[in-house]
PDB file of N, CA and C in Angstrom:
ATOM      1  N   UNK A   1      -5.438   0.724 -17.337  1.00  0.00           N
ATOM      2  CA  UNK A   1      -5.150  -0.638 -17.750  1.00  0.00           C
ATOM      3  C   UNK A   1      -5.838  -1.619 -16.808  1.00  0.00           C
ATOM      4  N   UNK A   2      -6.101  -2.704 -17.414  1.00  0.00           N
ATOM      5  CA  UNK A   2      -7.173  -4.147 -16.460  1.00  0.00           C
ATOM      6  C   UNK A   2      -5.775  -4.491 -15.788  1.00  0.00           C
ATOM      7  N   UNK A   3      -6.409  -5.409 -14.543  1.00  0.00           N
ATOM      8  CA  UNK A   3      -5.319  -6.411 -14.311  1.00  0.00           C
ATOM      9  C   UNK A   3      -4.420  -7.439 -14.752  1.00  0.00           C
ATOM     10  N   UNK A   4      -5.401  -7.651 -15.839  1.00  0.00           N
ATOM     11  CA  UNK A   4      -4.875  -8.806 -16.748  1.00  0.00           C
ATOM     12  C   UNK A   4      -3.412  -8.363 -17.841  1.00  0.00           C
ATOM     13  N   UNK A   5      -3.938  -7.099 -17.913  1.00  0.00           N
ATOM     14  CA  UNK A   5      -2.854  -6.351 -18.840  1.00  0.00           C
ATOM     15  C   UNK A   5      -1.732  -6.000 -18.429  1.00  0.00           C
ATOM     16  N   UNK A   6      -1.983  -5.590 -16.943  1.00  0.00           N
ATOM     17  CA  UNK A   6      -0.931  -5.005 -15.619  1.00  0.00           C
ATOM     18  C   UNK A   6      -0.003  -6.237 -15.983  1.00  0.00           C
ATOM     19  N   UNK A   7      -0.413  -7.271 -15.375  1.00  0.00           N
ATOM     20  CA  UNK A   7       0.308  -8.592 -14.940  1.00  0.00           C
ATOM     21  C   UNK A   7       1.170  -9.777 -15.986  1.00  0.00           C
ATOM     22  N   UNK A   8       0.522  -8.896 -17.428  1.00  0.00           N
ATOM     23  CA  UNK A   8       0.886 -10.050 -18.607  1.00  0.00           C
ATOM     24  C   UNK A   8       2.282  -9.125 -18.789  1.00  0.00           C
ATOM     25  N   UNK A   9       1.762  -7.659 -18.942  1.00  0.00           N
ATOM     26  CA  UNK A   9       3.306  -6.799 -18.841  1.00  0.00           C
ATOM     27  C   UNK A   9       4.061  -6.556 -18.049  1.00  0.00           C
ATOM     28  N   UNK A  10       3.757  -6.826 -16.891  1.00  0.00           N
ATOM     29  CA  UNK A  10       4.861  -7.088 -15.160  1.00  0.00           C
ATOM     30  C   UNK A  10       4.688  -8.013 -14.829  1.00  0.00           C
ATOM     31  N   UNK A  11       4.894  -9.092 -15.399  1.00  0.00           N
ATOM     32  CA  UNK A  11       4.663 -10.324 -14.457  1.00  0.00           C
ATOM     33  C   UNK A  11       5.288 -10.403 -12.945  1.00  0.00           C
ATOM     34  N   UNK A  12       6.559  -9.855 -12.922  1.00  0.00           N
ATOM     35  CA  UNK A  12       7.526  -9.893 -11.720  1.00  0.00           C
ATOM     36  C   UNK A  12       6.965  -8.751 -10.741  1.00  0.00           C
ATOM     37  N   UNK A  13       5.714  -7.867 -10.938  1.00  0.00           N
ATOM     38  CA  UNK A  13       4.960  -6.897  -9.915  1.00  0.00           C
ATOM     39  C   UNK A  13       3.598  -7.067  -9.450  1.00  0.00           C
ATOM     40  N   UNK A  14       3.534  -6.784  -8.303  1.00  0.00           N
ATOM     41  CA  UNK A  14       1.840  -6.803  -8.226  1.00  0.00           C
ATOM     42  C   UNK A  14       1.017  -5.677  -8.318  1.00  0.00           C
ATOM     43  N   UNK A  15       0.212  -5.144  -9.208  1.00  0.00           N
ATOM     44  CA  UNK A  15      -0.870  -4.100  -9.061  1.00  0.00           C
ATOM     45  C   UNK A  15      -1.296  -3.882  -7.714  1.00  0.00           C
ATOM     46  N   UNK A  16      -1.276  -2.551  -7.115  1.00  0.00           N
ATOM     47  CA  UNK A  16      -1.573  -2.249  -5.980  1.00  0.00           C
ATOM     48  C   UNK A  16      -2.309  -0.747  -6.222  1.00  0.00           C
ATOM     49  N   UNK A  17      -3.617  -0.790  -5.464  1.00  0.00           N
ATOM     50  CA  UNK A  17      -4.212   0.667  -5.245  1.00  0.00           C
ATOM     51  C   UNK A  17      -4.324   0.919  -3.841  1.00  0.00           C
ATOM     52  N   UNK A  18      -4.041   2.303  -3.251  1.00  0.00           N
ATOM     53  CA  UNK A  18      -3.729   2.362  -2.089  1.00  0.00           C
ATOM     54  C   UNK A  18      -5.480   3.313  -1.977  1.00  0.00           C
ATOM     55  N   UNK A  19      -5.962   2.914  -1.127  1.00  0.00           N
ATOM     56  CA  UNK A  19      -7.398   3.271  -0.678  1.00  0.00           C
ATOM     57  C   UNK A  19      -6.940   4.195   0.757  1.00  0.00           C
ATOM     58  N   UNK A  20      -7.731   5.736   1.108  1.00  0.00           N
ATOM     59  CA  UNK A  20      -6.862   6.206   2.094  1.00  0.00           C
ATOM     60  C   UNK A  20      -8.426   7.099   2.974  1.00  0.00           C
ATOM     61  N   UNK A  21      -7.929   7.174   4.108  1.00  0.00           N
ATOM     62  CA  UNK A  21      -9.567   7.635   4.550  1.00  0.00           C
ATOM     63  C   UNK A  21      -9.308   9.128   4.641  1.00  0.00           C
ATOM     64  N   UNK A  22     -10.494   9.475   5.034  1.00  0.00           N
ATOM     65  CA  UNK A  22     -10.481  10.796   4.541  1.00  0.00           C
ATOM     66  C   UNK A  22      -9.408  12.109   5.225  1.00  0.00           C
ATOM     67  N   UNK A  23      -8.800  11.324   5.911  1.00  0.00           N
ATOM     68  CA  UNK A  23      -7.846  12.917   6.635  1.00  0.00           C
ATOM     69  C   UNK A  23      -7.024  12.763   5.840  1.00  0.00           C
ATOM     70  N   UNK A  24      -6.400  11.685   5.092  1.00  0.00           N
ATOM     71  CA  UNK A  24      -5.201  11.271   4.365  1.00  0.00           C
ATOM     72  C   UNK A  24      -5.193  11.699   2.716  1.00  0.00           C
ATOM     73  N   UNK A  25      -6.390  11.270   2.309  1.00  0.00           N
ATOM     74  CA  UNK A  25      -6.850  11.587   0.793  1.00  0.00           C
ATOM     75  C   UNK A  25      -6.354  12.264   0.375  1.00  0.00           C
ATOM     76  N   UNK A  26      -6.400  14.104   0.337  1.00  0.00           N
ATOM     77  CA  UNK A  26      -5.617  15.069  -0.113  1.00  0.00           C
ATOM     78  C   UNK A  26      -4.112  15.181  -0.486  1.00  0.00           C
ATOM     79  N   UNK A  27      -3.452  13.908   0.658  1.00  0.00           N
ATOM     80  CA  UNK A  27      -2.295  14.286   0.934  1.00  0.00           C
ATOM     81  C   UNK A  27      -1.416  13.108   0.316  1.00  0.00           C
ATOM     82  N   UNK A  28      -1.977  12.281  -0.535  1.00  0.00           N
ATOM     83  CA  UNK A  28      -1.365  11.418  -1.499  1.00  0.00           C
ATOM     84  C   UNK A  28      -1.019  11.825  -2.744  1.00  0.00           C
ATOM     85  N   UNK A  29       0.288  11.956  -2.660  1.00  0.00           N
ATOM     86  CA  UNK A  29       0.208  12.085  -4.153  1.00  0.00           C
ATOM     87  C   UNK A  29       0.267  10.697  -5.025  1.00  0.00           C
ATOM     88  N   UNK A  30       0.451   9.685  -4.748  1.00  0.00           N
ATOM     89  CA  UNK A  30       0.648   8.421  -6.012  1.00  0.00           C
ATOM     90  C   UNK A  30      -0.506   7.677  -5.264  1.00  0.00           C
ATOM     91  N   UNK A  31      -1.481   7.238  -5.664  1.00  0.00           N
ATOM     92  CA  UNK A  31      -2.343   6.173  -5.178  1.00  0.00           C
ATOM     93  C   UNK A  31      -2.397   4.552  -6.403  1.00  0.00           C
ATOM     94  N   UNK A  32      -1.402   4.564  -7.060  1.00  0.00           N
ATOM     95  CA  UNK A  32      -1.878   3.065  -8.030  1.00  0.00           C
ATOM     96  C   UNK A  32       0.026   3.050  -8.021  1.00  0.00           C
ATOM     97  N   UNK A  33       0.047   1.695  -7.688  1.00  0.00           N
ATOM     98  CA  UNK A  33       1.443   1.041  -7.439  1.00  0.00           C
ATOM     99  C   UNK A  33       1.637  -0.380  -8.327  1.00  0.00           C
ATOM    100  N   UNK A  34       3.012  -0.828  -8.892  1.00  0.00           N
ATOM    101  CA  UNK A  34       3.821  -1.778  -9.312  1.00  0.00           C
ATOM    102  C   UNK A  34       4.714  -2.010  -8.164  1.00  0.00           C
ATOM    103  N   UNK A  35       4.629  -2.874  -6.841  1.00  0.00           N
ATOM    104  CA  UNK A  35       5.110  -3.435  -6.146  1.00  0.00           C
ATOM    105  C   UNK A  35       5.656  -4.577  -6.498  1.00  0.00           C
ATOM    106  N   UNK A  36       7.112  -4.858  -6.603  1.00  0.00           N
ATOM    107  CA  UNK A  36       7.913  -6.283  -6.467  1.00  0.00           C
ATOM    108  C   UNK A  36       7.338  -7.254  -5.792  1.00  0.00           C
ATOM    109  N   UNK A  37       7.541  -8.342  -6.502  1.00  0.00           N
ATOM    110  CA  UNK A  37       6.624  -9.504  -5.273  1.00  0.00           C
ATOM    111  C   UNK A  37       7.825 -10.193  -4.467  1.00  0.00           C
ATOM    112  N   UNK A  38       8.862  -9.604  -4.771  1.00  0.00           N
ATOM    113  CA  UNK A  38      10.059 -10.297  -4.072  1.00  0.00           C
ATOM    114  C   UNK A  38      11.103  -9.157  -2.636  1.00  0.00           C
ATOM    115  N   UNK A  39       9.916  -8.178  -2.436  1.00  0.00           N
ATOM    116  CA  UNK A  39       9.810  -7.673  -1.139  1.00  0.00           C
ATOM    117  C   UNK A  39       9.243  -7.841  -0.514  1.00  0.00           C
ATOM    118  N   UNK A  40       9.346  -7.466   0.776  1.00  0.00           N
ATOM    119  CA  UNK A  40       8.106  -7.492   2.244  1.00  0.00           C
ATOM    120  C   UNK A  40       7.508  -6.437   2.115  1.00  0.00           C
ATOM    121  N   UNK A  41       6.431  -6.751   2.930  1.00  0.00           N
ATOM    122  CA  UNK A  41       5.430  -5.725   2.919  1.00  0.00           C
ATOM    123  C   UNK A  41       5.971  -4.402   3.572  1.00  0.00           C
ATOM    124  N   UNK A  42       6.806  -4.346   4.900  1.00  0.00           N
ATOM    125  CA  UNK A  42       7.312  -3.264   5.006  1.00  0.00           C
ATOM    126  C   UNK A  42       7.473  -2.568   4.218  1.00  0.00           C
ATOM    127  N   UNK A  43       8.734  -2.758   3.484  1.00  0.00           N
ATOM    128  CA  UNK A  43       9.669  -2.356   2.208  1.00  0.00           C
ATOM    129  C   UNK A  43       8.350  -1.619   1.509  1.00  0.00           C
ATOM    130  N   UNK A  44       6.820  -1.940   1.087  1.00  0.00           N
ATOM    131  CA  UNK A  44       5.812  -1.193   0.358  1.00  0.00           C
ATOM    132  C   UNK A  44       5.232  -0.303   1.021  1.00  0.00           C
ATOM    133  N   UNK A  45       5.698  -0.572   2.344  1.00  0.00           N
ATOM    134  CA  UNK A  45       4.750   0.411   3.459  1.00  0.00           C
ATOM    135  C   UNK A  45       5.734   1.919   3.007  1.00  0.00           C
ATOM    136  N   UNK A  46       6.821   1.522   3.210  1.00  0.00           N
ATOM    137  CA  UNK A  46       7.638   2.967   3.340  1.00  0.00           C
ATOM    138  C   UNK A  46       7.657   3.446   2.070  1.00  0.00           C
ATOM    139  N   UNK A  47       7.859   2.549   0.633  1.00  0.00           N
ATOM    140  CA  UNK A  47       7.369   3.575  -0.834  1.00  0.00           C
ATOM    141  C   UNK A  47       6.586   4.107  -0.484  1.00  0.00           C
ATOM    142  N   UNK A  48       5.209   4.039  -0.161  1.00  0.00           N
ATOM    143  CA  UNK A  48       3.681   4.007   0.124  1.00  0.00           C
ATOM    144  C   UNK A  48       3.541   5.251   0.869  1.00  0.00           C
ATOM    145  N   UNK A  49       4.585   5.305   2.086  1.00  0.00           N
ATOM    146  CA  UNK A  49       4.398   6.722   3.050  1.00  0.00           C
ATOM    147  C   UNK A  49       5.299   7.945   2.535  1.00  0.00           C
ATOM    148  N   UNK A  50       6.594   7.382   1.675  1.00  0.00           N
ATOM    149  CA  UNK A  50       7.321   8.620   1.294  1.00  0.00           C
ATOM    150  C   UNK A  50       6.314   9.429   0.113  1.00  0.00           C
ATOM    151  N   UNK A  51       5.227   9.086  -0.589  1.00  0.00           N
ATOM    152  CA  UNK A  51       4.203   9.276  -1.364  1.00  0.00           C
ATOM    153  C   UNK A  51       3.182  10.222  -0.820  1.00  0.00           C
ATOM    154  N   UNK A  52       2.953  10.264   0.840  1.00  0.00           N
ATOM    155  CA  UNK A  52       2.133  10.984   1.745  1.00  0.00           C
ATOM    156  C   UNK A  52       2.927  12.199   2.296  1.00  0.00           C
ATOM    157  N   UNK A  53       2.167  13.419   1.717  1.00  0.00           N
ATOM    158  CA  UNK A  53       3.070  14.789   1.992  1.00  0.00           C
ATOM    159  C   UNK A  53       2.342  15.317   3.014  1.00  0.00           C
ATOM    160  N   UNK A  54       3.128  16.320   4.021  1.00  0.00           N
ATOM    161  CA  UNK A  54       2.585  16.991   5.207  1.00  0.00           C
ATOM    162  C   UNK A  54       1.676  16.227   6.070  1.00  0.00           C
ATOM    163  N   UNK A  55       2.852  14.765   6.435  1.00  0.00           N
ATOM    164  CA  UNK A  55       2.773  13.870   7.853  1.00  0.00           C
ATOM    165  C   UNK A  55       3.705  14.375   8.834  1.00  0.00           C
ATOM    166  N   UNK A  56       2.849  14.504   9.970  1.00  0.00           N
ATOM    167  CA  UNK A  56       3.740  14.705  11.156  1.00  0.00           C
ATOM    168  C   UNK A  56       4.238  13.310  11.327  1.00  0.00           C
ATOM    169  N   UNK A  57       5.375  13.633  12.564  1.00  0.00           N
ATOM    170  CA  UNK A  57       5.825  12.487  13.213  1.00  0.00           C
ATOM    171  C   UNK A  57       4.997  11.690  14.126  1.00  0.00           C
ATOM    172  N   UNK A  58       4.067  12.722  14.607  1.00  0.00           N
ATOM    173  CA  UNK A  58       2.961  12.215  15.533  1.00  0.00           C
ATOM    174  C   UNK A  58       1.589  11.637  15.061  1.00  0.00           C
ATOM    175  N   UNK A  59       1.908  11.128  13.659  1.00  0.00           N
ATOM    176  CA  UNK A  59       0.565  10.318  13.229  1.00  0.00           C
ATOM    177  C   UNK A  59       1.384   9.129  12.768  1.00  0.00           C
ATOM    178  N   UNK A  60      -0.022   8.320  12.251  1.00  0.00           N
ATOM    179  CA  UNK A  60       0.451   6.724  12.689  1.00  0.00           C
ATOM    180  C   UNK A  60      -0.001   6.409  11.672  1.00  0.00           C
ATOM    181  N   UNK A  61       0.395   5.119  10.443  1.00  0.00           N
ATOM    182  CA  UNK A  61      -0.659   4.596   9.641  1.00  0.00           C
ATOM    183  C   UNK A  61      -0.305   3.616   9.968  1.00  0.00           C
ATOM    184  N   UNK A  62      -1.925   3.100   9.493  1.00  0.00           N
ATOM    185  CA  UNK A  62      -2.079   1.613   9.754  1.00  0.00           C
ATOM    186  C   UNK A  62      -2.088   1.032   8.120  1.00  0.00           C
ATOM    187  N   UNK A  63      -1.740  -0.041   7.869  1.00  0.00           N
ATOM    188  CA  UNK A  63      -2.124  -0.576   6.290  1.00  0.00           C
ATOM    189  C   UNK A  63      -2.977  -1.959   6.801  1.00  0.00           C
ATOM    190  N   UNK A  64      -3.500  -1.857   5.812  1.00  0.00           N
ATOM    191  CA  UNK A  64      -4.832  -2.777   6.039  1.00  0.00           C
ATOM    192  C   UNK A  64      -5.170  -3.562   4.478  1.00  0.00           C
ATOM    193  N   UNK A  65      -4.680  -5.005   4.190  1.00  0.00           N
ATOM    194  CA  UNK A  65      -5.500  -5.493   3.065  1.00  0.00           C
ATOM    195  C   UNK A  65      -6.608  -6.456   3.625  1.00  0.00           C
ATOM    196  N   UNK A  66      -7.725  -6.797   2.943  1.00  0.00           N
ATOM    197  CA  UNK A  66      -9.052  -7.331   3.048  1.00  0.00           C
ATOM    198  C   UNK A  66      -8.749  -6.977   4.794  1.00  0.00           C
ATOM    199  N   UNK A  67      -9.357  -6.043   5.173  1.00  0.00           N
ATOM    200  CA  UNK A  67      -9.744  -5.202   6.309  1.00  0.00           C
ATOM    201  C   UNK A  67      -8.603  -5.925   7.675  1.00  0.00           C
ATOM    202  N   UNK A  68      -7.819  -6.339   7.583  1.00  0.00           N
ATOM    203  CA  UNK A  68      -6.582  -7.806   8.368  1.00  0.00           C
ATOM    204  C   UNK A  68      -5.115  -6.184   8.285  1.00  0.00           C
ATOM    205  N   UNK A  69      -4.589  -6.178   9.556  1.00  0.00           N
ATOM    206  CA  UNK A  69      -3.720  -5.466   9.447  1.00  0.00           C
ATOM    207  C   UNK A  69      -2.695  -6.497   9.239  1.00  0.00           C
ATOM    208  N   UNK A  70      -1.643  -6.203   7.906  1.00  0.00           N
ATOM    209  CA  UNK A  70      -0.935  -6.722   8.119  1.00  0.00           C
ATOM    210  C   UNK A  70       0.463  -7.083   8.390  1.00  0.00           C
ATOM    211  N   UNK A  71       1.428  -8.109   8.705  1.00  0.00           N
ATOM    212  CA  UNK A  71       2.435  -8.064   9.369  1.00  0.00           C
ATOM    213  C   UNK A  71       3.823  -7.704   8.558  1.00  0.00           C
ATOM    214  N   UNK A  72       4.810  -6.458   8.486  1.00  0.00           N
ATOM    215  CA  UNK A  72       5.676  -6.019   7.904  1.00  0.00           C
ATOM    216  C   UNK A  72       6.623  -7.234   7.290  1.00  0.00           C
ATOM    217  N   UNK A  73       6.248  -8.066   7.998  1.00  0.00           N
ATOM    218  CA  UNK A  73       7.156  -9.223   7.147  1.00  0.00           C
ATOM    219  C   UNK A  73       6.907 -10.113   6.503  1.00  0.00           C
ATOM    220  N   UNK A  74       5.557  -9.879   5.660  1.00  0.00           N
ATOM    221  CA  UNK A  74       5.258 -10.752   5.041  1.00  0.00           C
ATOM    222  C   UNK A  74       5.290 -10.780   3.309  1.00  0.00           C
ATOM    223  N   UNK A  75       5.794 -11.164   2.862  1.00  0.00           N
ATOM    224  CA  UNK A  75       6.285 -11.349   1.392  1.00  0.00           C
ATOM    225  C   UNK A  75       4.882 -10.787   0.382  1.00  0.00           C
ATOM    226  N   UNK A  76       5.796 -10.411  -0.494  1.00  0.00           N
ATOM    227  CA  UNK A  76       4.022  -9.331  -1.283  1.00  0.00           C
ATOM    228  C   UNK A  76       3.529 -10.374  -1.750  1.00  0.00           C
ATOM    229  N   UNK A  77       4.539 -11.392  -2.322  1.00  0.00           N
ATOM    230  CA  UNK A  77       4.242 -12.912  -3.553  1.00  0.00           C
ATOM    231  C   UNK A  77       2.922 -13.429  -2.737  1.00  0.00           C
ATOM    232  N   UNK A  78       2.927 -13.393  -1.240  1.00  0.00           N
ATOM    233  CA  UNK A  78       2.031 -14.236  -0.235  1.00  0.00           C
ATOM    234  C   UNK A  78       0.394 -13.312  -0.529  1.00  0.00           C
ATOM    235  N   UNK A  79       0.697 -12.035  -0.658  1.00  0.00           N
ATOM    236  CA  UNK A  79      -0.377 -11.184  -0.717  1.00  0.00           C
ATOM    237  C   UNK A  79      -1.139 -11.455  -2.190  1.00  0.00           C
ATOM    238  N   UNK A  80      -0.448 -11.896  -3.154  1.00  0.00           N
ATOM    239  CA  UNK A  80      -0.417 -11.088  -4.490  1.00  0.00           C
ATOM    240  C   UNK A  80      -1.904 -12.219  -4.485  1.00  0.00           C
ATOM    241  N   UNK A  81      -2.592 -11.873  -5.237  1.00  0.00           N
ATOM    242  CA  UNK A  81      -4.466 -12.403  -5.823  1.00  0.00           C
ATOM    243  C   UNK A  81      -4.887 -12.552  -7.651  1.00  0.00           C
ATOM    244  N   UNK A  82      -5.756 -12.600  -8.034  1.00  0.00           N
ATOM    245  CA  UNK A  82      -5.797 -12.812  -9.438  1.00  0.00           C
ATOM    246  C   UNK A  82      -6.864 -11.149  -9.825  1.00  0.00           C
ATOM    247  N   UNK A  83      -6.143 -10.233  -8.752  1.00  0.00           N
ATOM    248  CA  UNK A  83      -7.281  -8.409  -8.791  1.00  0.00           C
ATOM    249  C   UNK A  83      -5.972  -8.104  -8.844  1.00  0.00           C
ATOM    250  N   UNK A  84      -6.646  -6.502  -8.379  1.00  0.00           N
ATOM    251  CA  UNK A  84      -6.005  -5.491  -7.740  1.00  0.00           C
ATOM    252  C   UNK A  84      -5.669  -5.614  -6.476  1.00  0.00           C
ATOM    253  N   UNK A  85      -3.937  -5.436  -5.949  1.00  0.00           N
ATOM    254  CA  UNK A  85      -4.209  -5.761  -4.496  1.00  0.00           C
ATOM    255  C   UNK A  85      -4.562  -4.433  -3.722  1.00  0.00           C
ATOM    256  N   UNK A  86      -5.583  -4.227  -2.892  1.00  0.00           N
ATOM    257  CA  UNK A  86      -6.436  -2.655  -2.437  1.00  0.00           C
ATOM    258  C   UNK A  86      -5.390  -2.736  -1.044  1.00  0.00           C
ATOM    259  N   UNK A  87      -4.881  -1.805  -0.914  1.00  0.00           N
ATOM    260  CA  UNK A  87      -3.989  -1.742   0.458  1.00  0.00           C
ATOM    261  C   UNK A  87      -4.922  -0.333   0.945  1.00  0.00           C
ATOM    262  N   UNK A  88      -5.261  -0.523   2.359  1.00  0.00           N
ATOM    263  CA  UNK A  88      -6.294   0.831   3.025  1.00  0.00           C
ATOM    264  C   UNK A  88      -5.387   1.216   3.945  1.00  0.00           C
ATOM    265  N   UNK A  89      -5.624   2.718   3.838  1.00  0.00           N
ATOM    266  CA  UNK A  89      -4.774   3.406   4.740  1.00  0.00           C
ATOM    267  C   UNK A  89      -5.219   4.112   5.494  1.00  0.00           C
ATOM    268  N   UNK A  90      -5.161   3.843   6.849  1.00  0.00           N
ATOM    269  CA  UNK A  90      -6.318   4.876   8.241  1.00  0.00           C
ATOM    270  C   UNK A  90      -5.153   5.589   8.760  1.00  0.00           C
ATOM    271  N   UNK A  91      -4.970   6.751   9.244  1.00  0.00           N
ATOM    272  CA  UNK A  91      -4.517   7.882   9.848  1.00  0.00           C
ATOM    273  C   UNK A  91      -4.551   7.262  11.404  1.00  0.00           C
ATOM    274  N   UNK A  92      -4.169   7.800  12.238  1.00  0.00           N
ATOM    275  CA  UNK A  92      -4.337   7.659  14.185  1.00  0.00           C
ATOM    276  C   UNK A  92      -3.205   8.606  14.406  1.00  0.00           C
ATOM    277  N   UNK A  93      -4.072   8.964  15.409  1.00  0.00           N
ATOM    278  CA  UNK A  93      -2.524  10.380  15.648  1.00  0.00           C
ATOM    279  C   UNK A  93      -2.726   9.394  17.424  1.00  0.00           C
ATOM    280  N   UNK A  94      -0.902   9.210  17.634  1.00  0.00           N
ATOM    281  CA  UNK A  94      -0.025   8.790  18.771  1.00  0.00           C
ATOM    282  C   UNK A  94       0.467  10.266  19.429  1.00  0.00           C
ATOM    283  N   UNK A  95       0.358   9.555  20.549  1.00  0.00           N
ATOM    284  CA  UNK A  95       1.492  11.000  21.517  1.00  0.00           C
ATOM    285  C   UNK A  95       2.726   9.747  22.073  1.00  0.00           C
ATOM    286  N   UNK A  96       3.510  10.669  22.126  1.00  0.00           N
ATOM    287  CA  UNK A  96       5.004   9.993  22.783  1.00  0.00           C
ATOM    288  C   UNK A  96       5.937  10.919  22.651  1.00  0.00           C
TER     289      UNK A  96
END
C-alpha cells in the first residue's frame, strides 16, 4: 500500500519502516509498522525491539530517523511527515 492509502485508512497512525544494518537484518521479524501518533517514541522503540529475536542483553540499539538519534520522549505526532517515517536501526555491543 502507498502512503497516501496508509494514512487515508489510519489517519490516527503513522507508517513506519524500520531500516536495520546488517548484524540486525536476519533477526527482525516485523520491519513495516502502524505506530500511534499519540505515543512517544520510546513506547515505538520497545514494540520495535520485542520484534528483534536472539538479542543479548549486551547489545545496544540505537534508533535513528533522518540520520538524528532521537530523544525517547518525543511524541511520534512531532515525527510524523507527508512519507514513510524510515526509523534505522544500528546494533553496538556495550560491556557492563
Amino acid at each position: 500500500m502507498s502512503y497516501q492509502d496508509l494514512s487515508a485508512r489510519y489517519p490516527e497512525y503513522i507508517p513506519a519502516i524500520v531500516l536495520a544494518d546488517k548484524d540486525i537484518e536476519p533477526f527482525i521479524k516485523k520491519k513495516k509498522y502502524l505506530i500511534p501518533r499519540d505515543i512517544n517514541f520510546g513506547s515505538a522503540m520497545i514494540s520495535i525491539r520485542k520484534n528483534i529475536v536472539a538479542m543479548k542483553s549486551s547489545d545496544a540499539l540505537i534508533y535513528m530517523v533522518d540520520n538524528r538519534i532521537i530523544s525517547p520522549n518525543i511524541m511520534m505526532r512531532e515525527l510524523a511527515r507527508k512519507d514513510f517515517l524510515y526509523i534505522k536501526i544500528i546494533k553496538e555491543s556495550v560491556f557492563g
